[in-house]
Protein backbone atom coordinates (compact mmCIF):
# COMPACT_ATOMS: atom_id res chain seq x y z
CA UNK A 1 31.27 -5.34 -30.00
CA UNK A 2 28.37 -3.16 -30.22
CA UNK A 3 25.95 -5.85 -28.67
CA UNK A 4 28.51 -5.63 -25.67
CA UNK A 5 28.50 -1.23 -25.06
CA UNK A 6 24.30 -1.82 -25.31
CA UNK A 7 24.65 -4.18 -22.51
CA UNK A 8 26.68 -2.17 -20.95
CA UNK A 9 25.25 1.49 -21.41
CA UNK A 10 21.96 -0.61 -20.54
CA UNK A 11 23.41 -2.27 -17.39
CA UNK A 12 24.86 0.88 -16.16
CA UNK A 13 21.70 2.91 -16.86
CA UNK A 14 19.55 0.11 -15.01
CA UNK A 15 22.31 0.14 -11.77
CA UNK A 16 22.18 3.65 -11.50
CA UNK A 17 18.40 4.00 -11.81
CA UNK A 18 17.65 1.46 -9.23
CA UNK A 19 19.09 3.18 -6.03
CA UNK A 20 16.51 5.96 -6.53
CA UNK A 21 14.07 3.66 -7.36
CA UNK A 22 14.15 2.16 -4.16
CA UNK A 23 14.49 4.99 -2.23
CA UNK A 24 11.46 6.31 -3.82
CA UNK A 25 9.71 2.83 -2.79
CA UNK A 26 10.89 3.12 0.93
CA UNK A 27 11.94 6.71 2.09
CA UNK A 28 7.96 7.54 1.99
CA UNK A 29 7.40 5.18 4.15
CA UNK A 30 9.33 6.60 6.96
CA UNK A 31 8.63 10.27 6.51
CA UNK A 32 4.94 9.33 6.61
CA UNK A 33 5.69 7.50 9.92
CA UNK A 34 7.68 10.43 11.37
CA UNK A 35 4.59 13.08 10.53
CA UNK A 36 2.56 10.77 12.42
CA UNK A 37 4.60 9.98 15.01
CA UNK A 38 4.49 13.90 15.88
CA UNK A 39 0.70 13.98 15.79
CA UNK A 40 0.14 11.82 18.31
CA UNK A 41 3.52 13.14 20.79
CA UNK A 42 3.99 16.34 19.89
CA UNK A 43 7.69 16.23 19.44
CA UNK A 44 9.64 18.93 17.23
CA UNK A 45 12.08 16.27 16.39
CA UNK A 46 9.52 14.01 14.31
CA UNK A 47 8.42 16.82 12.49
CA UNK A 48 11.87 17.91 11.82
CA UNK A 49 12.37 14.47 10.49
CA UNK A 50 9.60 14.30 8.47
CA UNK A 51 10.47 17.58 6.79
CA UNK A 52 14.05 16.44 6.01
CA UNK A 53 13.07 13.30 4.63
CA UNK A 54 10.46 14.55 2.34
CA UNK A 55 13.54 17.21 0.77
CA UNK A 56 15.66 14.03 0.77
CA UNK A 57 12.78 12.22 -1.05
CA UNK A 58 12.28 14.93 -3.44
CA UNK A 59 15.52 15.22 -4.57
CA UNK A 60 15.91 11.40 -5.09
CA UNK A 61 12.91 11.19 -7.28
CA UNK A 62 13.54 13.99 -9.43
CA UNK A 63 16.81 12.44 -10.30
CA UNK A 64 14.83 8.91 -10.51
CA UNK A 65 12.95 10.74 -12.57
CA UNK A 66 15.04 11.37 -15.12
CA UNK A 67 17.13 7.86 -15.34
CA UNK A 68 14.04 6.59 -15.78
CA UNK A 69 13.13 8.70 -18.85
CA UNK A 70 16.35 7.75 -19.94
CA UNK A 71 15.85 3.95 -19.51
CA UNK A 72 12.40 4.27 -21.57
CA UNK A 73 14.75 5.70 -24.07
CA UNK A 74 17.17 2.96 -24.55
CA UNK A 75 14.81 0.19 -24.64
CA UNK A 76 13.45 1.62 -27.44
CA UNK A 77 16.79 2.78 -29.18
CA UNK A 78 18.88 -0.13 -28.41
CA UNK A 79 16.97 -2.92 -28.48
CA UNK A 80 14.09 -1.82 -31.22
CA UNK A 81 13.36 -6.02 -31.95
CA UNK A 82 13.02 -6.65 -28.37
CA UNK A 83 10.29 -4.08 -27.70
CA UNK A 84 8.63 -4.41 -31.18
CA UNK A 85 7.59 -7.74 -30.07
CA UNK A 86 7.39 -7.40 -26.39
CA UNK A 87 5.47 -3.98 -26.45
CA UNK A 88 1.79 -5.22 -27.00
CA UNK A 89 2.72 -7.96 -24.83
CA UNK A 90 4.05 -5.92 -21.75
CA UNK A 91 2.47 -2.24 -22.61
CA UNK A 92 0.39 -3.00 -19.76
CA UNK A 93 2.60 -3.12 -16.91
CA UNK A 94 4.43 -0.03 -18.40
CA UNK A 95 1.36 1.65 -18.57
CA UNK A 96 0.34 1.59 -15.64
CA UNK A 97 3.97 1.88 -14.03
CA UNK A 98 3.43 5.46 -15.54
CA UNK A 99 0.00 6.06 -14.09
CA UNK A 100 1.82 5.16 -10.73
CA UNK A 101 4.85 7.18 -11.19
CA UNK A 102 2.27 10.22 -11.55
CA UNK A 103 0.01 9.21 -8.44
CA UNK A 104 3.26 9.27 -6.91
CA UNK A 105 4.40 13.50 -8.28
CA UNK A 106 1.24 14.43 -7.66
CA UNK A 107 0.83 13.86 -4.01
CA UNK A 108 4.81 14.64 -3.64
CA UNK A 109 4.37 18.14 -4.44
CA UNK A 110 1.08 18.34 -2.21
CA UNK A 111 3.22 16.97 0.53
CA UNK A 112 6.13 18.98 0.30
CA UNK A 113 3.58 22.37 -0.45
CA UNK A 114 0.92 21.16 1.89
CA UNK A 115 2.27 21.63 5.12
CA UNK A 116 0.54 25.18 6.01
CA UNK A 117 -2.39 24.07 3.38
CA UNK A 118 -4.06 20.84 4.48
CA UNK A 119 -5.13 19.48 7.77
CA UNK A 120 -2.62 17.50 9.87
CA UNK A 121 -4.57 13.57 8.49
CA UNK A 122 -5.13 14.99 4.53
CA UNK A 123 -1.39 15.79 5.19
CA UNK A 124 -0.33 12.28 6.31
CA UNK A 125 -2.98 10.99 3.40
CA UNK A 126 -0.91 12.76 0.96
CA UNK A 127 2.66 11.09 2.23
CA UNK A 128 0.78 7.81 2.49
CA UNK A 129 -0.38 7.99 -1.71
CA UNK A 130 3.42 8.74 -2.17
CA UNK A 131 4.24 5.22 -0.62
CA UNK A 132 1.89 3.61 -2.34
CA UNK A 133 2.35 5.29 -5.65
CA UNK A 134 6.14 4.75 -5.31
CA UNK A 135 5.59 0.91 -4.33
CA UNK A 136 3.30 0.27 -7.61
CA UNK A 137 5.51 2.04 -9.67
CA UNK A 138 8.47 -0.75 -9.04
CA UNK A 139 5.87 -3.31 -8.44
CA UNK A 140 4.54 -2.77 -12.12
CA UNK A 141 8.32 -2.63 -13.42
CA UNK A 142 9.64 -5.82 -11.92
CA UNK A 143 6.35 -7.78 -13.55
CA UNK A 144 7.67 -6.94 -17.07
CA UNK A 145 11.27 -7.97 -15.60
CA UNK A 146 9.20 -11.34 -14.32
CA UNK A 147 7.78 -12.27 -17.77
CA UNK A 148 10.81 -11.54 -19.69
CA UNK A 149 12.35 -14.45 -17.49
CA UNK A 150 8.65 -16.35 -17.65
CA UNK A 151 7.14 -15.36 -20.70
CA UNK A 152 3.56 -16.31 -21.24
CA UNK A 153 0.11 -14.21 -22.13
CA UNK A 154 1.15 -14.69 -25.91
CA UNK A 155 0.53 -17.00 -28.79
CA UNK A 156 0.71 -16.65 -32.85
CA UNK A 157 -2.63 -18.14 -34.67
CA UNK A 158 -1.96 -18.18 -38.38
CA UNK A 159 1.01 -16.24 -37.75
CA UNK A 160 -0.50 -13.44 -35.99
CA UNK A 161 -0.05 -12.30 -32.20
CA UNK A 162 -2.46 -12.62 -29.79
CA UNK A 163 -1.89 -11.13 -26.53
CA UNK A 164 -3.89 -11.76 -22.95
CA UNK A 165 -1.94 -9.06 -20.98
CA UNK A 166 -3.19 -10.32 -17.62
CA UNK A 167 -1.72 -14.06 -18.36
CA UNK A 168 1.51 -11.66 -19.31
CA UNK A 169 1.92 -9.57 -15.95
CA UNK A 170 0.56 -12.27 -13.59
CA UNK A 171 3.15 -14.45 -14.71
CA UNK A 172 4.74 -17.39 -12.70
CA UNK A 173 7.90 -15.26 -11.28
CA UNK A 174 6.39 -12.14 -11.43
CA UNK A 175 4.71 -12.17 -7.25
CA UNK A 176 8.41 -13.65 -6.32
CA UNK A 177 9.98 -10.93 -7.96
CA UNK A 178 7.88 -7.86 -6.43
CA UNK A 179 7.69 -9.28 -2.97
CA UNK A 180 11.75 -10.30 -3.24
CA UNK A 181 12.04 -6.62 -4.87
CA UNK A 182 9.69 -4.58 -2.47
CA UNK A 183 11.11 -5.83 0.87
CA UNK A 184 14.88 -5.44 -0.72
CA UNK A 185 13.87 -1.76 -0.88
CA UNK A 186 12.36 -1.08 2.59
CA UNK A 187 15.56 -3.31 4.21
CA UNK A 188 18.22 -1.62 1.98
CA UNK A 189 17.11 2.26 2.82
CA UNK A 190 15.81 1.24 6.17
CA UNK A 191 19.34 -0.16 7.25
CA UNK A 192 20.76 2.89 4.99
CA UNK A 193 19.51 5.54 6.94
CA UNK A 194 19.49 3.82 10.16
CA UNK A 195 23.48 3.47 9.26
CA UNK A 196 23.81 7.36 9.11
CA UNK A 197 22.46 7.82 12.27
CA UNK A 198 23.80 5.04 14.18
CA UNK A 199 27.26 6.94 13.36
CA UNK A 200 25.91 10.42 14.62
CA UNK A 201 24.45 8.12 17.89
CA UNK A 202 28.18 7.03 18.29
CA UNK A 203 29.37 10.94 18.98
CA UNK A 204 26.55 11.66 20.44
CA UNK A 205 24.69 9.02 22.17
CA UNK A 206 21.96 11.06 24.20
CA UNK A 207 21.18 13.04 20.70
CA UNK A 208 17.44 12.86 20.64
CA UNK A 209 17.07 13.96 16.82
CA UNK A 210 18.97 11.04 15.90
CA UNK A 211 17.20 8.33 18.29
CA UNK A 212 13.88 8.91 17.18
CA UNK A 213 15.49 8.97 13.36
CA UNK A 214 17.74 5.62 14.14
CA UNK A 215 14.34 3.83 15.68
CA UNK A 216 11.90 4.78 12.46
CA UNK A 217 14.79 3.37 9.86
CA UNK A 218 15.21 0.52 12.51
CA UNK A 219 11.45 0.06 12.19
CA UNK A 220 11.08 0.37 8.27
CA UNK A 221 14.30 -1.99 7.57
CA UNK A 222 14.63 -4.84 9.88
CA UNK A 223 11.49 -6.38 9.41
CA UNK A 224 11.59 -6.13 5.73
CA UNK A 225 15.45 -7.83 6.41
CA UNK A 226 14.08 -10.72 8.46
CA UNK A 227 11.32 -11.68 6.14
CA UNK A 228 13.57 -10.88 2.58
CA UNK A 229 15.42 -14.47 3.13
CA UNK A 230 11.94 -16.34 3.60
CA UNK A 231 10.53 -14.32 -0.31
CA UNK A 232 14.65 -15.33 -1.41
CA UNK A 233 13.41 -19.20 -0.83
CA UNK A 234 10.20 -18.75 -2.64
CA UNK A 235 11.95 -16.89 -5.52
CA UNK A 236 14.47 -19.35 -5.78
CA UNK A 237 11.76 -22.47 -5.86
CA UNK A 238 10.19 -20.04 -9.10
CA UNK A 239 13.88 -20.16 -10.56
CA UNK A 240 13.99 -23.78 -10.11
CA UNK A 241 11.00 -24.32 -11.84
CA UNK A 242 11.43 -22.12 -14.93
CA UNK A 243 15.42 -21.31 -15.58
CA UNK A 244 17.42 -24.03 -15.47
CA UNK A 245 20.65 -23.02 -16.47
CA UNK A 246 19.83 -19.93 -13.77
CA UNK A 247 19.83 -22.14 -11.28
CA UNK A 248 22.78 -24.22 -12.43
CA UNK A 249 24.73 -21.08 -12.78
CA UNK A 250 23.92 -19.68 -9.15
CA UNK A 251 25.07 -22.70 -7.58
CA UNK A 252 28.18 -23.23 -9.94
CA UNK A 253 26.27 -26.66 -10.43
CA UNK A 254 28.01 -28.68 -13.70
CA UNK A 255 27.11 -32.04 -12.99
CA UNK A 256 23.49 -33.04 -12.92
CA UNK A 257 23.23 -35.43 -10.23
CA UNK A 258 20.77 -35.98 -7.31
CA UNK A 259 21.60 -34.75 -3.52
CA UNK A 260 23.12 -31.74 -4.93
CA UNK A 261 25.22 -29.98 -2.59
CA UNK A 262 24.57 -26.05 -1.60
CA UNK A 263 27.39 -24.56 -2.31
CA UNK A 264 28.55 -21.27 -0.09
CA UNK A 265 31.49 -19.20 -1.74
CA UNK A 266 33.52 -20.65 -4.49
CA UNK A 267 34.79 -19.25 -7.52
CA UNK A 268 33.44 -21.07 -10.60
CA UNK A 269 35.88 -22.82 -13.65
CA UNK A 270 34.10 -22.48 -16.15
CA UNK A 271 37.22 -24.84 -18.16
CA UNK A 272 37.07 -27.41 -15.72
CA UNK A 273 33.53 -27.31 -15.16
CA UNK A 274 33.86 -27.55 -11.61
CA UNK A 275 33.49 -24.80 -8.69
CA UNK A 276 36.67 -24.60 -6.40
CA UNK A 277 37.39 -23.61 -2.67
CA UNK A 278 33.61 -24.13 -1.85
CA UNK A 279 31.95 -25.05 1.78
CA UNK A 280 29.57 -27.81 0.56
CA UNK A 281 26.42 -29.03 2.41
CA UNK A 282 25.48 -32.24 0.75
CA UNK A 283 21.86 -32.61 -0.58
CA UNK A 284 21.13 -28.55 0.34
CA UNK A 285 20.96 -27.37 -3.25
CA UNK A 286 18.01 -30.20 -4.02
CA UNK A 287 16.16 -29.70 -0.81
CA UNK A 288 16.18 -26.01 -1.17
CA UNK A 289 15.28 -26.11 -5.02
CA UNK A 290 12.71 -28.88 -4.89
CA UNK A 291 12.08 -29.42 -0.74
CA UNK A 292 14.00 -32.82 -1.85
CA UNK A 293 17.36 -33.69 -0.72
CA UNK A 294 17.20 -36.29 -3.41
CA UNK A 295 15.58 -34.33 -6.21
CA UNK A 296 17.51 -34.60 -9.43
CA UNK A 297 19.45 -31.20 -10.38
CA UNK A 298 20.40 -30.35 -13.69
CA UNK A 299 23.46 -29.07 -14.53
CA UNK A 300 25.70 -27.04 -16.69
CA UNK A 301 26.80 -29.70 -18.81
CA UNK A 302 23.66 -31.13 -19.85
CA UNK A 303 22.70 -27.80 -21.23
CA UNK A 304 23.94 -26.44 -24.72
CA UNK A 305 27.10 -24.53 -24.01
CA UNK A 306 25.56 -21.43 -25.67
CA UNK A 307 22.38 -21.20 -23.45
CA UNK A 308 24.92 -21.09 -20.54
CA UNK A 309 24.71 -17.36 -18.81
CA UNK A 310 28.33 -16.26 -17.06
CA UNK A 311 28.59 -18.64 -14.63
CA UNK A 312 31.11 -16.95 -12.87
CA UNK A 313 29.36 -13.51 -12.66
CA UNK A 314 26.73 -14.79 -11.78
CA UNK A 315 27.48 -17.60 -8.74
CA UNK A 316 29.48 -14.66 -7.11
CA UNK A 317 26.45 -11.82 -7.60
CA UNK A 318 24.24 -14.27 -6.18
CA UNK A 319 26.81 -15.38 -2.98
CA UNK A 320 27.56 -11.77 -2.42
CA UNK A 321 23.23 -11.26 -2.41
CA UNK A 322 22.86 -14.01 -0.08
CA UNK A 323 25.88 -13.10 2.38
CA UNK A 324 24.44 -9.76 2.37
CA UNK A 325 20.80 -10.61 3.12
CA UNK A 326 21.31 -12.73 6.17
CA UNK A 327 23.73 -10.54 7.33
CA UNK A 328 21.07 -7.97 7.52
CA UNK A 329 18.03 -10.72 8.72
CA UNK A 330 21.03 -11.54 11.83
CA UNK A 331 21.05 -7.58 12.17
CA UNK A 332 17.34 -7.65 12.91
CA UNK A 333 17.63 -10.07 15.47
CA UNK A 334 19.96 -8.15 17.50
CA UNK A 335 18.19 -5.16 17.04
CA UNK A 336 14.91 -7.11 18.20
CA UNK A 337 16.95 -8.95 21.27
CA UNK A 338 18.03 -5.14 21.92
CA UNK A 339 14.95 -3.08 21.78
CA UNK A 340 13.25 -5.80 24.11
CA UNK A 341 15.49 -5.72 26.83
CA UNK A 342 15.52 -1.64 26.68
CA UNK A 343 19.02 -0.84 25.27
CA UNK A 344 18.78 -0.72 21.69
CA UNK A 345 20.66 2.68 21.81
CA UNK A 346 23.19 1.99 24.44
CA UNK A 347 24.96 -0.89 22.60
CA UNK A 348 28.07 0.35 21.24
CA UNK A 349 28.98 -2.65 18.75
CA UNK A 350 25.45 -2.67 17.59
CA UNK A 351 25.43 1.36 16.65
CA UNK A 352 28.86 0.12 15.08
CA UNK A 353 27.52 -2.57 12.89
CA UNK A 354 24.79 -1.00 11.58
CA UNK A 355 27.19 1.97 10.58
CA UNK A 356 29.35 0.15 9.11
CA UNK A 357 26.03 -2.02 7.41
CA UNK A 358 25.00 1.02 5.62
CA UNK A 359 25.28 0.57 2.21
CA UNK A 360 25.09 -3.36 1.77
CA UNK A 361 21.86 -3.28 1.00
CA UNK A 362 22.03 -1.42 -2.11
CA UNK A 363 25.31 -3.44 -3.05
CA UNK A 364 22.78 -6.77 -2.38
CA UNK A 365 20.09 -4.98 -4.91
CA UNK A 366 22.47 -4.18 -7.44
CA UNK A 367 24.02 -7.91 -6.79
CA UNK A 368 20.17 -9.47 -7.06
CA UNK A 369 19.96 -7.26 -10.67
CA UNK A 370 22.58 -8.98 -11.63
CA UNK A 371 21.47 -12.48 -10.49
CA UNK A 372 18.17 -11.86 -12.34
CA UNK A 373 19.48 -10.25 -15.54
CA UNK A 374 23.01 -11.92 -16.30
CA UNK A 375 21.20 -15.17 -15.38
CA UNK A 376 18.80 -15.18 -17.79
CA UNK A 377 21.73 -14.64 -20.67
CA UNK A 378 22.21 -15.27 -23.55
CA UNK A 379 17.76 -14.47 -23.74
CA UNK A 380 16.43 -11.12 -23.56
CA UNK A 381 13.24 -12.84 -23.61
CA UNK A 382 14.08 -16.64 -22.23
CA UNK A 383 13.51 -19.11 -24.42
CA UNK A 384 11.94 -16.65 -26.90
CA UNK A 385 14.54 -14.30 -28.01
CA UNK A 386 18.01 -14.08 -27.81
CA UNK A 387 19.98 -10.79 -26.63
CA UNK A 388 22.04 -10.66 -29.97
CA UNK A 389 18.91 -10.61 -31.94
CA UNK A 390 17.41 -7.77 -30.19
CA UNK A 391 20.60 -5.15 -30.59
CA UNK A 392 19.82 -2.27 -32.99
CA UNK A 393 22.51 -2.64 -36.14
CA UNK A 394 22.85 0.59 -35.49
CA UNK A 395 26.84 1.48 -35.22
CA UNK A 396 29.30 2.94 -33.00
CA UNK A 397 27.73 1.84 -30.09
CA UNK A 398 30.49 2.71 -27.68
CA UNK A 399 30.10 6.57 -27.99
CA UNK A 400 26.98 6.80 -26.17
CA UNK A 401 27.92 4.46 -23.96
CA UNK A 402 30.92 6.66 -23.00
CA UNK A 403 28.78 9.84 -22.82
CA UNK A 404 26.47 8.48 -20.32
CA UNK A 405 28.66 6.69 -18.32
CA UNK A 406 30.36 10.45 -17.69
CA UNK A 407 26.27 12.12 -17.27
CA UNK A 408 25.74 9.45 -14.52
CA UNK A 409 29.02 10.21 -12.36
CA UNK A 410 28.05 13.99 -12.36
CA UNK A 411 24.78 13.27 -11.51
CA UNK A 412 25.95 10.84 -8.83
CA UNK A 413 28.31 13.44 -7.46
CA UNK A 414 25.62 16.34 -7.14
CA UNK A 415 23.09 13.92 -5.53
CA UNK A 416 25.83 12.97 -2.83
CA UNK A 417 26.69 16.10 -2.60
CA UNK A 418 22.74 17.35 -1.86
CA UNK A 419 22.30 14.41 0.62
CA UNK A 420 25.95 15.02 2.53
CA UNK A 421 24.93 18.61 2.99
CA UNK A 422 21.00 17.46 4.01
CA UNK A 423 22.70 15.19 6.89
CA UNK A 424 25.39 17.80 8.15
CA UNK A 425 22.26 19.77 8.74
CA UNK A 426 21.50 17.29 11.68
CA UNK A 427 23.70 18.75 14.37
CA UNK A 428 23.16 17.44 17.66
CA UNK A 429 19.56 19.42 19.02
CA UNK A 430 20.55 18.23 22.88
CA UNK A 431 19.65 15.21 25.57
CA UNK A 432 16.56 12.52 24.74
CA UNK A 433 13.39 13.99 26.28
């Protein structure tokens, strides 16, 4: 029982942290491109922008902030076995994770102070170390994530560790993971943002404030949302390769068999061993695994039955990721078929979906953290260490668990309640110029 509240306080902890991680990866980003935007036309509404995002930024990361403390916190405290053996081996990463997360406070605070101090370009430099800063800092995370799902840079001679920490974060999943992870942030708070102002655009169509906000987001996310099912492929041909009973579990494939089918929806029994009320395309699971419609698959039942992760969980996180990112890469196309033919604010059902689109990219990146840690159960560290041997012995569990679980809903509600009050600020500021 007390191996379950760690997952849990852990799981919780790591799905609350990550929305403010990737804001803190993306929202740079586009108040960097606002500020120059303004330099080079001149328009009040750019700056305006820029200036709202950066107080939107701020207050994001300073909550990041401190989930992420807290996250350091229960590594250590719940799973003491896991990090006394995985610390020399991924201190690196961490390390410089921190360095980054400090490149990143520093030039935050010049940006937000430096507006009256530094010249217009040392000004846009500043914003510019923020993205960057802010982009390493998850980039160095989600390498540590990689090697605990492809361990390697270790070895025991004579029954001592040796470490090569480059071997560790270069390993095979870890450029997969950052690329998969890095565009998942600039498409989910590029379509996020773009969301909130697509539904002011639908009151107030002509609303120049919003346009030029709508167009930046636009900018930031849809790209990142066409190319995020292209990194999806390449991070599922790692997954392939290195986590079989992952794979097997996101597909709900039991039988190992060749031209295995793609399955799209489905709902897993696990007693049967079969997956039920699935569309199947015959052959699409090998091709897309192994670029082999005839490439043997292996499957759930040629796997120990306690190496299997929850198959169930996880083949409905991963068709919920999947529905969500080509929804979004579709969402780029019209916005591209749009903008080209001039009427990218005039459509109506457009400004509509991408309202209504708002938050599904943070529901995909919270689906995709599931797909990449409930896959990898029952390791911690896969094929090295198993989650129940990691858990502290330490009792009673479920009272921390409980006490966090009520921090993280008042923090929640403050930080909505900051950001609602930062968008009713935007009242309509008259016609496009």
């Amino acid at each position: 029982m007390d191996l379950l509240f760690a997952r849990l306080q852990m799981g919780l902890s790591l799905a609350f942290h990550i929305i403010f991680a990737v804001v803190g990866m993306a929202m740079p980003v586009m108040m960097v491109s606002a500020e120059v935007a303004w330099i080079h036309t001149g328009r009040a509404e750019y700056v305006d922008l820029a200036k709202r995002w950066a107080r939107g930024t701020a207050i994001l990361f300073a909550v990041g902030a401190v989930s992420g403390t807290v996250l350091s916190f229960e590594l250590g405290l719940l799973w003491p076995t896991f990090m006394a053996f995985a610390g020399p081996i991924i201190g690196m990463p961490f390390s410089l994770e921190g360095f980054a997360f400090f490149l990143e406070a520093i030039f935050l605070g010049l940006y937000l102070y430096g507006w009256q101090k530094l010249r217009p370009w040392a000004h846009v430099f500043a914003g510019i170390m923020v993205s960057i800063g802010g982009a390493f800092s998850g980039a160095f995370v989600v390498t540590a994530n990689a090697w605990m799902n492809t361990p390697t840079g270790f070895r025991f001679i004579g029954g001592r560790l040796f470490v090569d920490p480059f071997a560790a974060m270069f390993n095979p999943a870890a450029a997969a993971q950052v690329i998969h992870m890095l565009l998942a942030a600039y498409a989910a708070v590029g379509v996020g943002v773009a969301g909130i102002h697509a539904r002011l655009l639908v009151r107030h169509p002509l609303d120049a404030f919003h346009r030029r906000a709508f167009a930046i987001a636009l900018m930031i996310g849809m790209p990142a949302a066409l190319l995020q099912p292209l990194s999806g492929d390449w991070a599922g041909h790692v997954v392939a390769r290195t986590q079989t009973a992952k794979l097997a579990a996101l597909e709900g494939q039991f039988a190992t068999e060749r031209y295995a089918p793609l399955r799209i929806g489905g709902i897993p029994d696990v007693a049967a061993r079969t997956t039920r009320y699935a569309v199947e395309v015959p052959g699409g699971l090998s091709f897309l695994a192994y670029d082999d419609p005839a490439a043997l698959i292996t499957g759930l039942n040629d796997i120990p039955r306690d190496s299997w992760p929850p198959v169930a969980a996880v083949h409905l996180a991963f068709q919920v990721m999947v529905a969500i990112g080509f929804w979004l890469a579709l969402l780029a196309l019209w916005a591209a078929v749009l903008w080209r033919r001039g009427r990218l604010f005039h459509s109506s059902l457009f400004l509509k979906a991408i309202a209504l689109s708002a938050v599904l990219g943070f529901v995909a990146v919270e689906a995709g953290w599931m797909v990449t840690e409930l896959g990898r159960q029952p390791w911690i560290i896969q094929g090295v260490m198993r989650t129940s041997d990691a858990v502290t012995p330490m009792p009673g569990l479920r009272f921390p668990f409980i006490v966090f679980t009520f921090i993280y809903i008042g923090l929640g509600a403050v930080v909505i309640a900051l950001i609602r009050r930062t968008v009713r600020e935007t009242v309509p500021r008259g016609a496009i110029r």
